[in-house]
N, C-alpha and C. Protein backbone atom coordinates (compact mmCIF):
# COMPACT_ATOMS: atom_id res chain seq x y z
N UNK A 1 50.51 123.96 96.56
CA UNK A 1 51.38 122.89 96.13
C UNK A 1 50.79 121.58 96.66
N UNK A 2 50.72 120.33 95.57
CA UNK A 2 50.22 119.58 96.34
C UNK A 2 50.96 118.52 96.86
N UNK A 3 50.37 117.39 97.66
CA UNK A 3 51.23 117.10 98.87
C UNK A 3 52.19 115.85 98.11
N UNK A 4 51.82 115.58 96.89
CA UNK A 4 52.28 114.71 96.25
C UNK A 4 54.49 115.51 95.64
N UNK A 5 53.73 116.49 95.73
CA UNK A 5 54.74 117.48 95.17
C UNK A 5 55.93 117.97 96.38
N UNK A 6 55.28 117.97 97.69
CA UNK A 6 55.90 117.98 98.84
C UNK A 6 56.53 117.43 99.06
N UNK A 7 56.02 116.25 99.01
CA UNK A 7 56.88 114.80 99.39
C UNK A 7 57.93 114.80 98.02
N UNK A 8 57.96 114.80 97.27
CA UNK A 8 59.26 114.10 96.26
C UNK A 8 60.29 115.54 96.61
N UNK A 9 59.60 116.86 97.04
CA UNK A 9 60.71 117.58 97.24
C UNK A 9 61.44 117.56 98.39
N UNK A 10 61.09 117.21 99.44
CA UNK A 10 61.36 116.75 100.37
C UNK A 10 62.04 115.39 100.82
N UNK A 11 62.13 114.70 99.60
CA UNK A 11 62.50 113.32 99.41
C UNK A 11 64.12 113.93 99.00
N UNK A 12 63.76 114.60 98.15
CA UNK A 12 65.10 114.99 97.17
C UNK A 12 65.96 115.81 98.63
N UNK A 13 65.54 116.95 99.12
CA UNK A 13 66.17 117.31 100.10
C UNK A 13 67.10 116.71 101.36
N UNK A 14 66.10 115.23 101.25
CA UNK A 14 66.90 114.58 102.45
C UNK A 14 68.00 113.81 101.90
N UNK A 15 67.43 113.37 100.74
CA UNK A 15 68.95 112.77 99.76
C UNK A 15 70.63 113.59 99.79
N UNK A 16 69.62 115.14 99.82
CA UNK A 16 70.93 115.69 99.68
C UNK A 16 71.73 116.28 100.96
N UNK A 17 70.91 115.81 101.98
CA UNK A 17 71.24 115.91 103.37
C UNK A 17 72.45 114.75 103.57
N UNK A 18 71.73 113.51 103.39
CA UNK A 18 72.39 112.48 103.17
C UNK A 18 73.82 112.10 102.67
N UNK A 19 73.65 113.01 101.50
CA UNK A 19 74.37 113.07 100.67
C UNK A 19 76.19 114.12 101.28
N UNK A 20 75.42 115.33 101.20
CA UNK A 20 76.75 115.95 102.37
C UNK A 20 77.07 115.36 103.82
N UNK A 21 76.19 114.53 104.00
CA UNK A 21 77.01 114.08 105.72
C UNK A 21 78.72 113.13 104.99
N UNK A 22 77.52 111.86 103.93
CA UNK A 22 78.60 111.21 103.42
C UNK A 22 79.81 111.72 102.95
N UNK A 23 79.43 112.76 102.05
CA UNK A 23 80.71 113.20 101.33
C UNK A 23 82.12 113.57 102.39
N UNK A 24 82.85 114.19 101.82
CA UNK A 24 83.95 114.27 102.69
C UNK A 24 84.36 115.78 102.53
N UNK A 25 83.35 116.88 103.02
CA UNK A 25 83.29 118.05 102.84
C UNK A 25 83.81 118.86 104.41
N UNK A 26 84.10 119.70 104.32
CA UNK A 26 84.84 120.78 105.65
C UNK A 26 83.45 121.00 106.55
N UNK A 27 83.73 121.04 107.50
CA UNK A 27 82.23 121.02 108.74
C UNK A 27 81.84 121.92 108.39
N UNK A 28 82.78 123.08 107.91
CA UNK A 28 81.61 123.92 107.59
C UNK A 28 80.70 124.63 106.31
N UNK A 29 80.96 123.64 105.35
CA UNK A 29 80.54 123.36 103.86
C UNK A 29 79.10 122.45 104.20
N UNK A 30 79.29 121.12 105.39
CA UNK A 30 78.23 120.53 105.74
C UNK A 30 77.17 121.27 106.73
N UNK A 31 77.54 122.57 107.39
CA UNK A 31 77.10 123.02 108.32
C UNK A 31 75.67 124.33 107.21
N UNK A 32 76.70 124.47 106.14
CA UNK A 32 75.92 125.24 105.39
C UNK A 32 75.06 124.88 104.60
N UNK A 33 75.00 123.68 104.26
CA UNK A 33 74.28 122.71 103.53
C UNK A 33 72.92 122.19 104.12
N UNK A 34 73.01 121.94 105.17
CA UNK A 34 71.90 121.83 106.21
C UNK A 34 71.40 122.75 106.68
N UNK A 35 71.59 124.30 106.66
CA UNK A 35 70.54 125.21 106.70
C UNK A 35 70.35 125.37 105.74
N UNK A 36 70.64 125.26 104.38
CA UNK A 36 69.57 125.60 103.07
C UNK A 36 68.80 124.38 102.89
N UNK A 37 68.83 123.35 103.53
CA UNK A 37 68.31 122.26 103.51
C UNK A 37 66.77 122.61 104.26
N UNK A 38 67.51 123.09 105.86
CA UNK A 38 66.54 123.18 106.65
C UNK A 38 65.32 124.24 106.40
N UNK A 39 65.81 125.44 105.67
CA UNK A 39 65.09 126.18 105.60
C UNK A 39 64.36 125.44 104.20
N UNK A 40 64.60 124.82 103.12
CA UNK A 40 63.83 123.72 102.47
C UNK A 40 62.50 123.24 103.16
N UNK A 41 63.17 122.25 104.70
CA UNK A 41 61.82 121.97 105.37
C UNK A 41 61.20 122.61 105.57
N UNK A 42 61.44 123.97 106.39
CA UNK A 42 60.78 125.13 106.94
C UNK A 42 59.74 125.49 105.92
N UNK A 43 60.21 125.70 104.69
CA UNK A 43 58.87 126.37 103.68
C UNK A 43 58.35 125.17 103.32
N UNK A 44 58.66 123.88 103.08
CA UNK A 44 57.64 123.00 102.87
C UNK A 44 56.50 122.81 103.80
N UNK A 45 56.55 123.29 105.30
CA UNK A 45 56.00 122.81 105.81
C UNK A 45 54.74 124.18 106.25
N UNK A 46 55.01 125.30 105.12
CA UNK A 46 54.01 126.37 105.26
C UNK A 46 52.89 125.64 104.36
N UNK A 47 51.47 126.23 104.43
CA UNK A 47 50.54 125.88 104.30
C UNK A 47 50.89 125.83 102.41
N UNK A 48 51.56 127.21 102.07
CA UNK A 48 51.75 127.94 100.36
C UNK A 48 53.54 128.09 100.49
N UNK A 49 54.03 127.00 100.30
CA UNK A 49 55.31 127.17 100.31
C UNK A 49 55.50 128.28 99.15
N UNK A 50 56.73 129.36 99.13
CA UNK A 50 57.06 130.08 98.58
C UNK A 50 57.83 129.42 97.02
N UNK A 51 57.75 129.14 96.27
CA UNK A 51 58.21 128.46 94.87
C UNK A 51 59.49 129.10 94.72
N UNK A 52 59.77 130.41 95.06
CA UNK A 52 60.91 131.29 94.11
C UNK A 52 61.96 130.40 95.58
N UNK A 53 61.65 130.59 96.74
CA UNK A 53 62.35 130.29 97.85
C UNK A 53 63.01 128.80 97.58
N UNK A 54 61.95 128.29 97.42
CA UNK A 54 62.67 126.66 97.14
C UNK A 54 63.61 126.49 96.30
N UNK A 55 63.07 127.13 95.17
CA UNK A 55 63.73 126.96 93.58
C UNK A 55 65.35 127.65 94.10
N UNK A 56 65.74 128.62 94.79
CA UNK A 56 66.65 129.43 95.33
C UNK A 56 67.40 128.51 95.95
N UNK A 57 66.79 127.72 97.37
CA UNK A 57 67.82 126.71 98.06
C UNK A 57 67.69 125.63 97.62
N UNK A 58 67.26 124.75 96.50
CA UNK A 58 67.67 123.30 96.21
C UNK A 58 68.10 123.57 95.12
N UNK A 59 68.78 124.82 94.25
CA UNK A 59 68.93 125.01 93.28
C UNK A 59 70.83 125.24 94.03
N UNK A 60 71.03 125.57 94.91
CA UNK A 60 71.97 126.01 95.68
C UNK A 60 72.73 124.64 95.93
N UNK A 61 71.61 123.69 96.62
CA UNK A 61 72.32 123.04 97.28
C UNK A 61 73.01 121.85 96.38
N UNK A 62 71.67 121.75 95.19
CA UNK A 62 72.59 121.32 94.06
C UNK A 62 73.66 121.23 93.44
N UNK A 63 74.06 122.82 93.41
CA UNK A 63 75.36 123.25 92.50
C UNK A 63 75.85 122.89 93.51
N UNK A 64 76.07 123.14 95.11
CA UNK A 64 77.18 122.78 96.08
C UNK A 64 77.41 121.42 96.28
N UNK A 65 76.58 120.55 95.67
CA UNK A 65 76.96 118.84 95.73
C UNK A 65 77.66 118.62 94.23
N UNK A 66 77.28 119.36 93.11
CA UNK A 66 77.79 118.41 91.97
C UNK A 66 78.83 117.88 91.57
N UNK A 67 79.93 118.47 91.92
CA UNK A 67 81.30 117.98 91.49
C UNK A 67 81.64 117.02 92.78
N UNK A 68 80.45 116.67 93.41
CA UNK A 68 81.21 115.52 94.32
C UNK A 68 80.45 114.56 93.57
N UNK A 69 80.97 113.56 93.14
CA UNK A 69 80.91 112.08 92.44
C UNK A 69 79.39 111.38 93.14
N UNK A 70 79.70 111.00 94.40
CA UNK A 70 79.15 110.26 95.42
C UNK A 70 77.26 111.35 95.76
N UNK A 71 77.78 112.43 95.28
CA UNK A 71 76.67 113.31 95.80
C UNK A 71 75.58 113.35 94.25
N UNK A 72 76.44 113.28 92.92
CA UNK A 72 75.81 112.75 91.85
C UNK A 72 74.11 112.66 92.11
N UNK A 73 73.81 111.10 92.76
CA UNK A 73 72.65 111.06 92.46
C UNK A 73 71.59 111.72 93.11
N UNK A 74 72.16 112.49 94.33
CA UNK A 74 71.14 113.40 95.45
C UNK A 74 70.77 114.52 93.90
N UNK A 75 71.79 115.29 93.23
CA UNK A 75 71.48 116.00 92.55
C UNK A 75 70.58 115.79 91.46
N UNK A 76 70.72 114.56 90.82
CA UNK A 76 69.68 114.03 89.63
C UNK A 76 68.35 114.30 90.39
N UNK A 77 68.04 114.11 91.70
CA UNK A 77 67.19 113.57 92.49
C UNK A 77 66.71 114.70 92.79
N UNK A 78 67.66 115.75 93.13
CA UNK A 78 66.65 117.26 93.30
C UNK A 78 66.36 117.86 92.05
N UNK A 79 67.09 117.62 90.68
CA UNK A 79 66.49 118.24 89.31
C UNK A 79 65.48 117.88 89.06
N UNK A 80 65.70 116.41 89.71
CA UNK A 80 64.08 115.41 88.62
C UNK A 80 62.68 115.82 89.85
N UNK A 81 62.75 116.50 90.65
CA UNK A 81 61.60 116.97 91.91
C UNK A 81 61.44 118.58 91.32
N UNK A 82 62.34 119.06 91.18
CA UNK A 82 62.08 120.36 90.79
C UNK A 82 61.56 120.57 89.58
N UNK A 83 62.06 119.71 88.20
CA UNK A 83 61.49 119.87 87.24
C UNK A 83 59.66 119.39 87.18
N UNK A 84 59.67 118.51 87.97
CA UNK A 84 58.51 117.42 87.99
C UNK A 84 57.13 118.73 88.73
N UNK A 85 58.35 119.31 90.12
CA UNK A 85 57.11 120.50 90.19
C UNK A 85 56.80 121.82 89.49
N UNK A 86 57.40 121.57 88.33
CA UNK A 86 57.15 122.76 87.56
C UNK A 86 57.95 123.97 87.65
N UNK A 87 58.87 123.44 88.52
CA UNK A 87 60.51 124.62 89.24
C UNK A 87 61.31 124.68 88.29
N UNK A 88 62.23 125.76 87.83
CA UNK A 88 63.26 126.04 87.17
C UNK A 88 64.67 124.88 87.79
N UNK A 89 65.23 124.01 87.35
CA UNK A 89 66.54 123.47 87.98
C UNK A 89 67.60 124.32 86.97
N UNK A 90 67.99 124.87 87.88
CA UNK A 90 69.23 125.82 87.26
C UNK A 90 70.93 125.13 87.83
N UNK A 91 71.21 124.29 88.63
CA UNK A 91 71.87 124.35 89.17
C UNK A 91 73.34 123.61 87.93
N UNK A 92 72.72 123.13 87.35
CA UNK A 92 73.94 122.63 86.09
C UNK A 92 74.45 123.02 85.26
N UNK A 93 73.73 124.80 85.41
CA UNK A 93 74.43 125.85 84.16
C UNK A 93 75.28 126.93 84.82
C-alpha cells in the first residue's frame, strides 16, 4: 500500500475519531469507536497492512457514525479514502 494511500486513510480515521469525541454518544459507543479506530492505526502502521482488515473497521466505524448529522462528513471522508484505495465502502447499504 502506498504511503500516499496511508495517509488519506489515516486522515479519514482521525476525522472519525474526531468525529465521535464531538458527537454526543454513550462512553461506551465512544469507547468502542476508538478501538476500531485504533486497531485502524495498528494495521496501518504494518509494513502490508491487511486490506480485508481495514475495509472491516472503517467500514464499521462508518455505519456507527452515520445517522449522526455532525459525524456526516467524517463518513464522506472515510468512503472517499476507501474508495480512492481501491476498498469496498459498504457502510451505506
Amino acid at each position: 500500500m502506498d504511503p500516499t494511500t496511508v495517509r488519506r486513510l489515516r486522515k479519514a480515521a482521525e476525522a472519525a475519531k474526531q468525529a465521535a469525541h464531538r458527537a454526543r454518544l454513550d462512553s461506551c459507543d465512544v469507547s468502542d469507536l476508538d478501538e476500531a479506530i485504533e486497531a485502524v492505526d495498528r494495521e496501518l502502521a504494518n509494513p502490508t497492512p491487511n486490506r480485508n482488515t481495514l475495509t472491516l473497521y472503517l467500514n464499521s466505524v462508518a455505519r456507527s457514525l452515520m445517522l449522526i448529522p455532525a459525524a456526516r462528513a467524517a463518513c464522506t471522508e472515510i468512503d472517499e479514502a476507501l474508495r480512492r484505495s481501491g476498498l469496498p465502502a459498504t457502510w451505506s447499504q
